[in-house]
Every structure is written in C-alpha cells, then in structure tokens.
Protein backbone atom coordinates (compact mmCIF):
# COMPACT_ATOMS: atom_id res chain seq x y z
CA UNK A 1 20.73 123.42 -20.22
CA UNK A 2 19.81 120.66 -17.95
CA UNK A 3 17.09 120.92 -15.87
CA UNK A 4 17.87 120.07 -12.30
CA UNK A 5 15.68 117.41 -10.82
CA UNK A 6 14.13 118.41 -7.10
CA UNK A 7 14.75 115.44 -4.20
CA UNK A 8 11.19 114.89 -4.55
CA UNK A 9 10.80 114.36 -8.31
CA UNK A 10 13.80 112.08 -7.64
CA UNK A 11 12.13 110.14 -4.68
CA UNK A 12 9.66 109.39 -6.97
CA UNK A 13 11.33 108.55 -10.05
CA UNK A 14 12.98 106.30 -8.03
CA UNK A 15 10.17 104.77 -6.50
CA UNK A 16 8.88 104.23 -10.05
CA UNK A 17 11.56 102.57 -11.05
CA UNK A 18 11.84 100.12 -8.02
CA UNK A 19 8.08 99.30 -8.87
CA UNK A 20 9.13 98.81 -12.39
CA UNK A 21 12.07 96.29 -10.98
CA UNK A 22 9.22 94.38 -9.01
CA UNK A 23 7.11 94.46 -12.07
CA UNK A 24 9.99 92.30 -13.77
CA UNK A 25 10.30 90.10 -11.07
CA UNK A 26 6.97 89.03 -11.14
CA UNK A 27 6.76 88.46 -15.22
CA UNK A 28 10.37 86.31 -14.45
CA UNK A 29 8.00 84.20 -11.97
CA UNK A 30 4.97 84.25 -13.86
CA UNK A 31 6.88 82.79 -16.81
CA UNK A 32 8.36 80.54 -15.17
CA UNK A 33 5.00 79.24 -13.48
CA UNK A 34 3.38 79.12 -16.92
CA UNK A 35 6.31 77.02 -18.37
CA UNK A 36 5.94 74.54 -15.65
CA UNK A 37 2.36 74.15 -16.31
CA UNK A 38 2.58 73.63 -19.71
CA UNK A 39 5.51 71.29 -19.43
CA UNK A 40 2.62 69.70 -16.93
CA UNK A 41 -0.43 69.92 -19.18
CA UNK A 42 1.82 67.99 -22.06
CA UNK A 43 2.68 65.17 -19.70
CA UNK A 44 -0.78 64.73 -18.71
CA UNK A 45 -1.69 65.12 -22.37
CA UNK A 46 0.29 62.62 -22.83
CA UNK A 47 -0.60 60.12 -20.37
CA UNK A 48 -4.72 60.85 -22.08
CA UNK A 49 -2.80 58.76 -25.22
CA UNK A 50 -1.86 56.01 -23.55
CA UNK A 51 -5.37 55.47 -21.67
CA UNK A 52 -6.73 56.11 -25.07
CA UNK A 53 -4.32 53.77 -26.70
CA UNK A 54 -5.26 50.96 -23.57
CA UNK A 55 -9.29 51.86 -23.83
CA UNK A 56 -8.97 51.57 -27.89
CA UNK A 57 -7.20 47.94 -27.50
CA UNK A 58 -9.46 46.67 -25.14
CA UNK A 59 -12.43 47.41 -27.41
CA UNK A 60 -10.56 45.88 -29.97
CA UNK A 61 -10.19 42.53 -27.70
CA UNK A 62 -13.73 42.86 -26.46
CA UNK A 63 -15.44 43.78 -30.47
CA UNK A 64 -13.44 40.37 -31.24
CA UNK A 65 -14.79 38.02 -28.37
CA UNK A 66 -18.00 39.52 -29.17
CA UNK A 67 -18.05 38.74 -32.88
CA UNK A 68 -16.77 35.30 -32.16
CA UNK A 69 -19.92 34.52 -29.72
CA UNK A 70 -21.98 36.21 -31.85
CA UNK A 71 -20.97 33.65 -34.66
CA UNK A 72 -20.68 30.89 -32.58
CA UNK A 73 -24.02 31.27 -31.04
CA UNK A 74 -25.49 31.84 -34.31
CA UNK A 75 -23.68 28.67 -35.83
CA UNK A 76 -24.96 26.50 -32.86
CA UNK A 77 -28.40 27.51 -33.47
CA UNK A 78 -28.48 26.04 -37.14
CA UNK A 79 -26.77 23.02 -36.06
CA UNK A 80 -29.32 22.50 -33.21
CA UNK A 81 -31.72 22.55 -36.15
CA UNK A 82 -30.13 19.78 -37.89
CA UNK A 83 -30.51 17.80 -34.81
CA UNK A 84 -33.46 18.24 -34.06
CA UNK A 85 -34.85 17.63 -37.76
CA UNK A 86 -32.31 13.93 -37.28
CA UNK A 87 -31.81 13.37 -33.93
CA UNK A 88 -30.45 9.76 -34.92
CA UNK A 89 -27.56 11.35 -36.96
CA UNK A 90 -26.49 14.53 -35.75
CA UNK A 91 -25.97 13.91 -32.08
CA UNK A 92 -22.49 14.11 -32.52
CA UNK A 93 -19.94 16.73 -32.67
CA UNK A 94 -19.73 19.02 -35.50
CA UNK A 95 -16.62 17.43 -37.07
CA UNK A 96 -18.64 14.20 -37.23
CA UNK A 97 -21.21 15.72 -38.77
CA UNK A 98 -18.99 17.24 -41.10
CA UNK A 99 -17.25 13.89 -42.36
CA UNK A 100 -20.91 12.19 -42.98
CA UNK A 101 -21.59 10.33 -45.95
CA UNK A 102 -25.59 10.48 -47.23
CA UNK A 103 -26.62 7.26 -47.97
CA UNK A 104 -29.86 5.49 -48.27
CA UNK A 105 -29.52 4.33 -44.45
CA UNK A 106 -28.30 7.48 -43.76
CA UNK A 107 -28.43 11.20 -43.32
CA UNK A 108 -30.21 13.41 -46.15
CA UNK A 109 -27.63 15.15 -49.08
CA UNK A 110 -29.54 18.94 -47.87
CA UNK A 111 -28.94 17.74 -44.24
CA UNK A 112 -25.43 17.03 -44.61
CA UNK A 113 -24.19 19.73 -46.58
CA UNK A 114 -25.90 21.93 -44.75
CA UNK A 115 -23.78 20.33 -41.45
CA UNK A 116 -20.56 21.16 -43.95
CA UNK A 117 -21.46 24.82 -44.24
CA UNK A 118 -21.39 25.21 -40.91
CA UNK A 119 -18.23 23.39 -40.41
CA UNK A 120 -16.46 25.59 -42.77
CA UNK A 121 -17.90 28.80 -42.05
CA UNK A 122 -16.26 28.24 -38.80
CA UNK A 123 -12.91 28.87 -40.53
CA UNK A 124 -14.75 32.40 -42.39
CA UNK A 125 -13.69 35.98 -41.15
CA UNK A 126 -10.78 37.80 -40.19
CA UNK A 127 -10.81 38.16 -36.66
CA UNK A 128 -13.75 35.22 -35.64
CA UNK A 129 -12.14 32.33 -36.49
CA UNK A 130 -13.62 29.45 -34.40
CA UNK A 131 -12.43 25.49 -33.22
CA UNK A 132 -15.70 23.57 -34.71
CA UNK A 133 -15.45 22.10 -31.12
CA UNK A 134 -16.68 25.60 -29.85
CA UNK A 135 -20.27 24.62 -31.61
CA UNK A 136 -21.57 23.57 -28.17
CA UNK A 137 -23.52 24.40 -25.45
CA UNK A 138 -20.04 24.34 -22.67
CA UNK A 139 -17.75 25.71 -25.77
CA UNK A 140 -20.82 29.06 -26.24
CA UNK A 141 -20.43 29.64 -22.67
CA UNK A 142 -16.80 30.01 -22.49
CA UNK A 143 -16.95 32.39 -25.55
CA UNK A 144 -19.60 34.32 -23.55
CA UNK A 145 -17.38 33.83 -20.60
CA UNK A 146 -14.62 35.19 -22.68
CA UNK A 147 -16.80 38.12 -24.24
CA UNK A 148 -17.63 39.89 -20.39
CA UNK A 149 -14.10 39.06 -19.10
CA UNK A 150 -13.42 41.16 -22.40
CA UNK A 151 -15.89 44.11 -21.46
CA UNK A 152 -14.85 44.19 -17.91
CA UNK A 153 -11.08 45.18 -18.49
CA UNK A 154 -13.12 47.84 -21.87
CA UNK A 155 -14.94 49.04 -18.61
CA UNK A 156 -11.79 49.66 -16.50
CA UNK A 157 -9.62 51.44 -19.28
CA UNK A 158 -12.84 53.65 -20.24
CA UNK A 159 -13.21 54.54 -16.58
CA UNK A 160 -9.29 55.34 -16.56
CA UNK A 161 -9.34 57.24 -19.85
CA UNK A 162 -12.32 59.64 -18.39
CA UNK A 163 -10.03 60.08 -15.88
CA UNK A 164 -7.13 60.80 -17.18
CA UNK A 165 -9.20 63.40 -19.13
CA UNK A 166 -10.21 65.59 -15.94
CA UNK A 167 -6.98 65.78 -15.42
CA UNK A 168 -6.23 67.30 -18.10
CA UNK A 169 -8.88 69.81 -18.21
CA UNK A 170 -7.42 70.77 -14.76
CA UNK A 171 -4.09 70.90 -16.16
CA UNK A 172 -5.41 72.64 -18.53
CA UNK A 173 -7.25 75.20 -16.85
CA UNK A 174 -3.83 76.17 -14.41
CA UNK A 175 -2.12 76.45 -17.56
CA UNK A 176 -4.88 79.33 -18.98
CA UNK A 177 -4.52 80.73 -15.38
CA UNK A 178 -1.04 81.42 -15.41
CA UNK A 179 -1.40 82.39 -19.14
CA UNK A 180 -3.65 85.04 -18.25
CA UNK A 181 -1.45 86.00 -14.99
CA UNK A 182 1.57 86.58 -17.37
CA UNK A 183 -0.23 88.64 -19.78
CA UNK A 184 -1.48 91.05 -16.92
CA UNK A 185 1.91 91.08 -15.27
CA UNK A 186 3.19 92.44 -18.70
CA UNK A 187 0.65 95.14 -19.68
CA UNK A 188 1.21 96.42 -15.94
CA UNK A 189 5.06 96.64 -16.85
CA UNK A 190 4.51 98.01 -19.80
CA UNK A 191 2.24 100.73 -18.39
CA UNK A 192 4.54 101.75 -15.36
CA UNK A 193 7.34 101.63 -18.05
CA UNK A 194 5.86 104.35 -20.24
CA UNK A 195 4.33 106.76 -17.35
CA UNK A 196 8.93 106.62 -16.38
CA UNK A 197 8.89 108.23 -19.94
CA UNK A 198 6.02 110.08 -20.20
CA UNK A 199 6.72 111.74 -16.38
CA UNK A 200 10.40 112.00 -17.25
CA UNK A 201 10.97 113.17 -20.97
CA UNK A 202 13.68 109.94 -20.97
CA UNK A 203 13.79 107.00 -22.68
CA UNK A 204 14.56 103.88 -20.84
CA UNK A 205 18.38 102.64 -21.26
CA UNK A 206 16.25 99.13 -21.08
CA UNK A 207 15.08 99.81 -24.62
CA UNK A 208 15.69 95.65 -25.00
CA UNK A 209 13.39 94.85 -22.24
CA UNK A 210 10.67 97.03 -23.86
CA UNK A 211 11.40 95.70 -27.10
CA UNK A 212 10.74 91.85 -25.60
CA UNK A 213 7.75 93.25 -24.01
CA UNK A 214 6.31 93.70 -27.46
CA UNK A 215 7.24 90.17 -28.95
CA UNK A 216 5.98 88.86 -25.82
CA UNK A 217 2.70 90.56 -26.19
CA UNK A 218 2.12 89.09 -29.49
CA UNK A 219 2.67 85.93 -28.61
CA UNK A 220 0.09 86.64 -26.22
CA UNK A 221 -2.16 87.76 -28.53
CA UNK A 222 -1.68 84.48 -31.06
CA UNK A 223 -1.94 82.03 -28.22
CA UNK A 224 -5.33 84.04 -27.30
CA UNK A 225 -6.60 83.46 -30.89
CA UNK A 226 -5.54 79.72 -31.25
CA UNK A 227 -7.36 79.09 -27.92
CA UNK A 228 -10.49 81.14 -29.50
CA UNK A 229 -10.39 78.88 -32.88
CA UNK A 230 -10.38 75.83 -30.72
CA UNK A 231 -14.37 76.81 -29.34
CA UNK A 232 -15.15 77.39 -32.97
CA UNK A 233 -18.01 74.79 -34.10
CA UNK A 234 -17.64 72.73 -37.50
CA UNK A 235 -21.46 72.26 -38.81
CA UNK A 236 -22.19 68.85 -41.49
CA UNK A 237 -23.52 69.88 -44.83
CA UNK A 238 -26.15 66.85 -44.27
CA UNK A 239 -28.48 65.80 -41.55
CA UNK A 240 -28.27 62.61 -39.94
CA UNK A 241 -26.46 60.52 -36.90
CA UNK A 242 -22.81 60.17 -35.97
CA UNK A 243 -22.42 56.66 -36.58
CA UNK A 244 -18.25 56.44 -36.16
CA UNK A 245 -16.04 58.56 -34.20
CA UNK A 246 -12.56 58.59 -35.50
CA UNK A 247 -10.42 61.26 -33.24
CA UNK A 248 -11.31 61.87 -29.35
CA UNK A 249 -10.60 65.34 -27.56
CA UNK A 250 -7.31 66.63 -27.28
CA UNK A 251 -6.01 64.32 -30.54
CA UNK A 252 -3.22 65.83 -32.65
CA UNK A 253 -4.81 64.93 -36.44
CA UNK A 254 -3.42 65.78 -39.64
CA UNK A 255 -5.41 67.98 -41.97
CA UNK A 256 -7.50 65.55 -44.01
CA UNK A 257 -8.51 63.63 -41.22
CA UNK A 258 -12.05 61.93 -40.80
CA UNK A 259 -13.32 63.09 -37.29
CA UNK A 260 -16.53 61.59 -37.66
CA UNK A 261 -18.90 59.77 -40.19
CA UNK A 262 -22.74 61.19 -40.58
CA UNK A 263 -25.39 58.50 -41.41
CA UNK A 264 -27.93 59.39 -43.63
CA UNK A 265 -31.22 58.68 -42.01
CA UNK A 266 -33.37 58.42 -45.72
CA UNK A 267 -31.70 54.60 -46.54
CA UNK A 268 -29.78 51.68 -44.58
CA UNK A 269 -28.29 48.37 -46.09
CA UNK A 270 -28.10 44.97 -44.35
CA UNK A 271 -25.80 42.88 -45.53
CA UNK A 272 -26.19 38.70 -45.01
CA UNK A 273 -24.55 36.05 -46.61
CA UNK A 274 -26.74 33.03 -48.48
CA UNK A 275 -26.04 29.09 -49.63
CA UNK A 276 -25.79 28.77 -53.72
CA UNK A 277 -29.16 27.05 -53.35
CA UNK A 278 -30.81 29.79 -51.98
CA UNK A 279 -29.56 32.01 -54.05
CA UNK A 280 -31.15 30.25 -56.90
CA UNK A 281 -34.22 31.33 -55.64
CA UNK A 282 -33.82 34.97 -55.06
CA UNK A 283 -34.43 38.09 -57.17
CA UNK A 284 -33.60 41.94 -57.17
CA UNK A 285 -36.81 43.26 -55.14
CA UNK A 286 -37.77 40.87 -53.08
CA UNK A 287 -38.98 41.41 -49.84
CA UNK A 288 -37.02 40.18 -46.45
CA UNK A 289 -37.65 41.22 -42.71
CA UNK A 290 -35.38 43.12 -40.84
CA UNK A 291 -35.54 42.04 -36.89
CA UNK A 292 -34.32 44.19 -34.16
CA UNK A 293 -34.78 42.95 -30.56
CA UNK A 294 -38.88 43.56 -30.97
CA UNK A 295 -39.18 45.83 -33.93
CA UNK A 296 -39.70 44.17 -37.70
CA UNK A 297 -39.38 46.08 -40.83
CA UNK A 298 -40.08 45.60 -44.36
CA UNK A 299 -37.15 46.00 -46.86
CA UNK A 300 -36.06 44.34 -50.03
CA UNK A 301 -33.30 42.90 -52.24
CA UNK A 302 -31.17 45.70 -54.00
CA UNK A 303 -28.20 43.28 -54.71
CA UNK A 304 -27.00 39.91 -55.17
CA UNK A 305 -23.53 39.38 -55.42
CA UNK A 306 -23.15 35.80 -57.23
CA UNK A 307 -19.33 35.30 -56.91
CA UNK A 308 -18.84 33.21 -53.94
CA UNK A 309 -16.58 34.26 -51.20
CA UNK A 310 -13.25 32.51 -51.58
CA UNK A 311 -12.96 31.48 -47.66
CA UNK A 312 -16.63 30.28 -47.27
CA UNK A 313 -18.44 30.29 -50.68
CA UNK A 314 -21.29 31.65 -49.46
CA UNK A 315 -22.71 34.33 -51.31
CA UNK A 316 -23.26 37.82 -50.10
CA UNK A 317 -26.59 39.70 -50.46
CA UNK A 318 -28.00 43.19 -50.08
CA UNK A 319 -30.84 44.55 -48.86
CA UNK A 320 -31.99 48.12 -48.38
CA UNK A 321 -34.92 49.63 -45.72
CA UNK A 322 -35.71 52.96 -44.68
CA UNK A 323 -33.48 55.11 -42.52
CA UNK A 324 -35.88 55.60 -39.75
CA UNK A 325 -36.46 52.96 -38.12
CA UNK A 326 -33.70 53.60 -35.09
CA UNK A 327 -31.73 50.75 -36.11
CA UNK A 328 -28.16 52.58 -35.91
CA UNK A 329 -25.62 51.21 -38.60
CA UNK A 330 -23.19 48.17 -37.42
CA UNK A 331 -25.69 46.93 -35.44
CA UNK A 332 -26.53 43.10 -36.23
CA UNK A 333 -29.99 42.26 -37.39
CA UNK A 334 -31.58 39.23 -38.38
CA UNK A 335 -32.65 39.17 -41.50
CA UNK A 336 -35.70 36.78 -42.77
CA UNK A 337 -36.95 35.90 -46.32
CA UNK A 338 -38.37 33.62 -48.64
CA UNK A 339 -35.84 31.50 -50.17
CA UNK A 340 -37.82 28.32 -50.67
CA UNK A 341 -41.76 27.92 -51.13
CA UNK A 342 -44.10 24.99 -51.63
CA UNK A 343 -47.87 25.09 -51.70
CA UNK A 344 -48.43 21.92 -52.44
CA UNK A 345 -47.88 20.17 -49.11
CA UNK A 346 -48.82 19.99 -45.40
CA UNK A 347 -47.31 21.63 -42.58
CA UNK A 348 -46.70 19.74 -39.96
CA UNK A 349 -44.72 20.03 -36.26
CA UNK A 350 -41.37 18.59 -36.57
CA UNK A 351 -42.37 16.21 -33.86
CA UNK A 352 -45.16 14.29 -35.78
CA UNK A 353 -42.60 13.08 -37.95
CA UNK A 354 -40.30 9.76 -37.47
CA UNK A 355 -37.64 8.46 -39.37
CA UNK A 356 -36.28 4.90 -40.16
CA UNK A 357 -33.54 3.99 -42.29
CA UNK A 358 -33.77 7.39 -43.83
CA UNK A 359 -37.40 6.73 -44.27
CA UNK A 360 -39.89 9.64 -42.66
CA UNK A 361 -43.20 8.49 -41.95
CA UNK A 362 -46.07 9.72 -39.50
CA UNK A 363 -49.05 8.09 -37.28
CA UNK A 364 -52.73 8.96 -38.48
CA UNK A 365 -55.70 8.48 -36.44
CA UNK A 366 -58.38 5.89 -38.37
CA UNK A 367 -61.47 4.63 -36.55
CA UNK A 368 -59.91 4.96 -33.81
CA UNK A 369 -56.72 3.27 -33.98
CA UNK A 370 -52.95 5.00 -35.48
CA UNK A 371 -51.88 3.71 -38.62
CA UNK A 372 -48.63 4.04 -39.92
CA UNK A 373 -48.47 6.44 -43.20
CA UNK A 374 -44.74 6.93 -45.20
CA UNK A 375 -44.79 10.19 -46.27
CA UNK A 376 -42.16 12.53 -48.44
CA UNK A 377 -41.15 15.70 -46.74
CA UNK A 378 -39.64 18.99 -47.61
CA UNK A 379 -38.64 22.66 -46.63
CA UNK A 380 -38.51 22.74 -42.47
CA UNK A 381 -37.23 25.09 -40.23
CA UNK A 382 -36.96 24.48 -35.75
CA UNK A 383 -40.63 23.45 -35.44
CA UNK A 384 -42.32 22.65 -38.55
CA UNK A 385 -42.14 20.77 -41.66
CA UNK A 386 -43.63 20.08 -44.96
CA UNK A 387 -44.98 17.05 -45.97
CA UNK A 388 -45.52 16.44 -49.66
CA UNK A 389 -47.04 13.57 -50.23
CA UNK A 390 -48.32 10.26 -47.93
CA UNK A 391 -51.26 11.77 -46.14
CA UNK A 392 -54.57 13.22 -47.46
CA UNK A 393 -56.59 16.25 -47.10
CA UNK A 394 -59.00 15.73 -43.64
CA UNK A 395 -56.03 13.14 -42.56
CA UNK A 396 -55.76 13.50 -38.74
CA UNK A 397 -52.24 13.16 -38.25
CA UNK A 398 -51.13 12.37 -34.26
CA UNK A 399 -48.80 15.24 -33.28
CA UNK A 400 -47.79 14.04 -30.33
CA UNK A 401 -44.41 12.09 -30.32
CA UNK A 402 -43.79 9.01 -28.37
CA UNK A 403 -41.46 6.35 -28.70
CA UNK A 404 -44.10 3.64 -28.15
CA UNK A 405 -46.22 4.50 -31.56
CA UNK A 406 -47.49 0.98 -33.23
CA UNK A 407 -49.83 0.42 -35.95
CA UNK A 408 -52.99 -0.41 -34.52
C-alpha cells in the first residue's frame, strides 16, 4: 500500500529537488569555467615555449659573440707580443705576418711560426671562427660591439620569458580555483542528492547523473594527486653545485631526461691547448697556475694528449685542482706554466734590447760612456727577455730605450 505523501512533505520534496536542479546548473557552469581556463592556462603555457625558445637562441647568439671576442682578444694579445719583441717586422697585419719568410735579414723561425699559429688558429672551433683581419685593435672592438648588442636582445627575451612565466602562474592559479569550485559544486550535489533518497525511501530516476557524479569525482581525486606529485622534491645522491640546467619550469620532458648536472666540489679540470714545442717540455705532474680575476691556485698536469688537433694542431692538455676554490665549471681561466727554462742567462726588459739585420744587441755603461755589446737572446714573454750570452756578470746594461743610442 502506498503511503500518501502530505502537501507539506511534498512542498519540500519539491523544494529539494529544485535545489538539486540549481545544484546542476552550477556544476554545468563551473565546468564550463574550468574548461576555459585550462584551454587558457595551455595557451599561455604555450606562449612560456616560445619566450623560452627566443631567450634560449639569443644566448646561443650572445655565448657565440662572446667566444669569438674572447678568442679574438686573446689572439691579439700574443700577436701584440710578437710586435713588441720585433717592432721592425710585425707591424703589419696578421696575414703579412703569416706569409713571412725567416731569413738572416729577417724575422726569427720561433717568431714567425709563432705569427702562423695564430693565423691558423683563427680558422679553429666550431662556432668562433674569425677573419685574421679581426686581430686588431678597431676589428676587437666591433666583436665587443657585437658581443653587448648580443646580451642586450639575451636581456630583453629573459625579461619577456619571466614574464610570460607570471602569467602563467596566474593562469595557473584561476585554473586550481575553478578546479576546486567544481569539486565543491559536486560533493554539494551529491549530498542534496542522497538526503532526496534518504528523506524519501526513492531512488532518483537520474541514476545516470549520479553515476557521472562518481566518475567525475575521481577524476577529481587523480587531478588532486598529480598536482600533489608535482610539489614532491627530487634529492641528488651527491653533494655539490648545479653547474647546467637542462629543462626550465613547466617543460614537458621525457622520462630519462637530464634536468640538471651536479658538480663535484672534491676535483676540477682545465683544459688548454699547447704548441708541439711546448709540449716537448712538459710532463704528467707538473705544476701550472690557475688565474681567476684575482685568485691563483696551484694545480698540475694529469694529461697530455699528444695527437694534434686536425683543424689547428695544437695539442690539448689537462690539468686538475681542487674543487674549492669557487671557480664554477665553464668558466675560462688562464692557465700559466713552465714550458721553457734557462738558468744560464740574464733577464733583461724587452726594451734594453735592439735589433739590426736580425742582429740583437744592447748598450752597456763603461767609464762612463755606452758601448755597444751583441748579445744572443732567448725565452721572452711582454716585458722581459733572456739574454744568453754578450754581456758579463756586474755588466750595467742601459735599460732605457732611445733611438739616439751611439757607441761612445
């Protein structure tokens, strides 16, 4: 026998059920707000991968122009040397230095292949190829020129990137929002939905709905885990520094992909590159200085490779110091060592010594008057030189150079 239901009870059932109505209404435009800010947080996503893509090519262009004033800077210094050690020769352009022939009137055979090294090296590396007419003071400055124009338009995509990147943490964060607004709008449906059955002893001809209610709530549930896994932290099994970052935030990666690489702190390498006569004269555990701005440290020799390289035949060496000294890895160093020594001679300033037809000779001081000495030199760097034989022990050699220096 069916129970009658009083006006009442039916005014309220009813009532119930209208709520329940709004309920759906409101999950309908929930939904729908949550699918438009997804669709929204993708596109902004997506515009974070361009401005990445921009930022990562501009650092490209900028790491180039920097490497090739870095090299060119480097290669003008050595030639500067040259000129300074034969003024009368190597005031010329690179190429012409390059194209010499030593001869007895000449340049020396160490000076001019040392002027060929250069010349070729200019033609070494991937990305820092260089016109030997760059080897200059005006052709440095436009590579330095070319280097900040470089960093400037880094600066600007960087700047754009970050962003791009608020934006879509906002995005983001509206997305979450109406996540969360959804999910309440469906437990409150759910609930009103099951006091109509509770209250009426019925089930709900809407059994569907209900049904989607469920799916829906474990999607819920799985979205609320994925975003949970996402604040989970990923600890290195070593200590050290992050020296390379490989992915940026918000990256889709593949499993297997390198996010970052660790440094150990214990041990760093330098590497540097070396003539074939210098090499001659270096050994497994020798010492070399690693410079850094103001800091010097003490390392040594842990390899020598002696096959040349085919693009520059120079030779590449290794050399190992400890971890802690702040210098971070990819940094460039200079790097200082012994290649050539001679205690038999004098050591003199570059500037006491003149040349003539390939002949080096120096002024000494005798009763009062300078006297002409020719002397044999050796090893030099920028400001001094050695002298090997011509002068004497207690010889007071005139240091000072002038043009106007006569016998007597």
């Amino acid at each position: 026998m069916n129970k009658e239901l009083g006006s009442d009870q039916g005014l309220t059932e009813q009532k119930e059920r209208q709520a329940l109505e709004n309920d759906g209404s409101k999950i309908y435009d929930r939904s729908y707000s949550l699918n438009k800010a997804n669709e929204n947080y993708d596109r902004e996503r997506q515009y974070l991968y361009e401005a990445q893509e921009k930022e990562s090519g501009a650092y490209d262009d900028f790491s180039k122009a920097a490497r090739r004033y870095d090299k060119a800077k480097g290669l003008l210094d050595e030639y500067e040397m040259l000129q300074r050690a034969e003024p009368a020769f190597f005031n010329v352009s690179l190429a012409a230095a390059a194209a010499m022939t030593p001869a007895a009137s000449g340049p020396t055979w160490e000076h001019v292949a040392q002027a060929r090294s250069i010349y070729e090296r200019c033609n070494g590396g991937e990305y820092d190829k260089l016109d030997p007419a760059s080897i200059s003071v005006a052709g440095v400055q436009g590579l330095m020129s070319a280097r900040d124009s470089a960093y400037d338009k880094y600066e600007s995509g960087k700047s754009a990137r970050e962003g791009q990147e608020d934006k879509v943490t906002g995005a983001r964060k509206t997305a979450e929002e109406a996540n969360k607004a959804l999910y309440d709008g469906l437990v409150t449906y759910r609930q009103d939905a099951e006091n109509i059955m509770m209250e009426n002893g019925a089930v709900l001809n809407d059994s569907k709905k209900i049904k989607n209610i469920e799916i829906n709530s474990q999607a819920l549930a799985v979205e609320s885990a994925r975003q949970k896994l996402e604040q989970y932290t990923v600890t290195s099994p070593i200590s050290g520094y992050i020296s390379k970052v490989d992915i940026r935030e918000y990256d889709n990666v593949n499993t297997g992909t390198v996010a970052l690489q660790i440094e150990n702190t214990d041990t760093m390498t330098v590497e540097f590159t070396v003539t074939e006569k210098v090499l001659r004269n270096l050994a497994d555990g020798q010492e070399v200085m690693i410079e850094k701005d103001d800091e010097r440290i003490r390392g040594s020799i842990i390899e020598i490779n002696e096959a040349p390289d085919e693009k520059t035949g120079m030779f590449k060496i290794k050399a190992g110091f400890p971890g802690n000294s702040g210098i971070l890895s990819g940094t460039r160093v200079t790097v200082t060592l012994d290649s050539y020594r001679d205690d038999s001679g004098f050591i003199l300033p570059n500037d006491a010594i003149y040349r003539s037809n390939g002949q080096a000779y120096v002024y000494v001081a005798e009763n009062g008057v300078a006297v002409k000495k020719n002397v044999t030199t050796g090893m030099f760097d920028a400001d001094r030189i050695v002298v090997s034989d011509g002068i004497n022990e207690g010889d007071r050699v005139i240091t000072s150079w002038s043009s106007s220096w006569r016998t007597g």
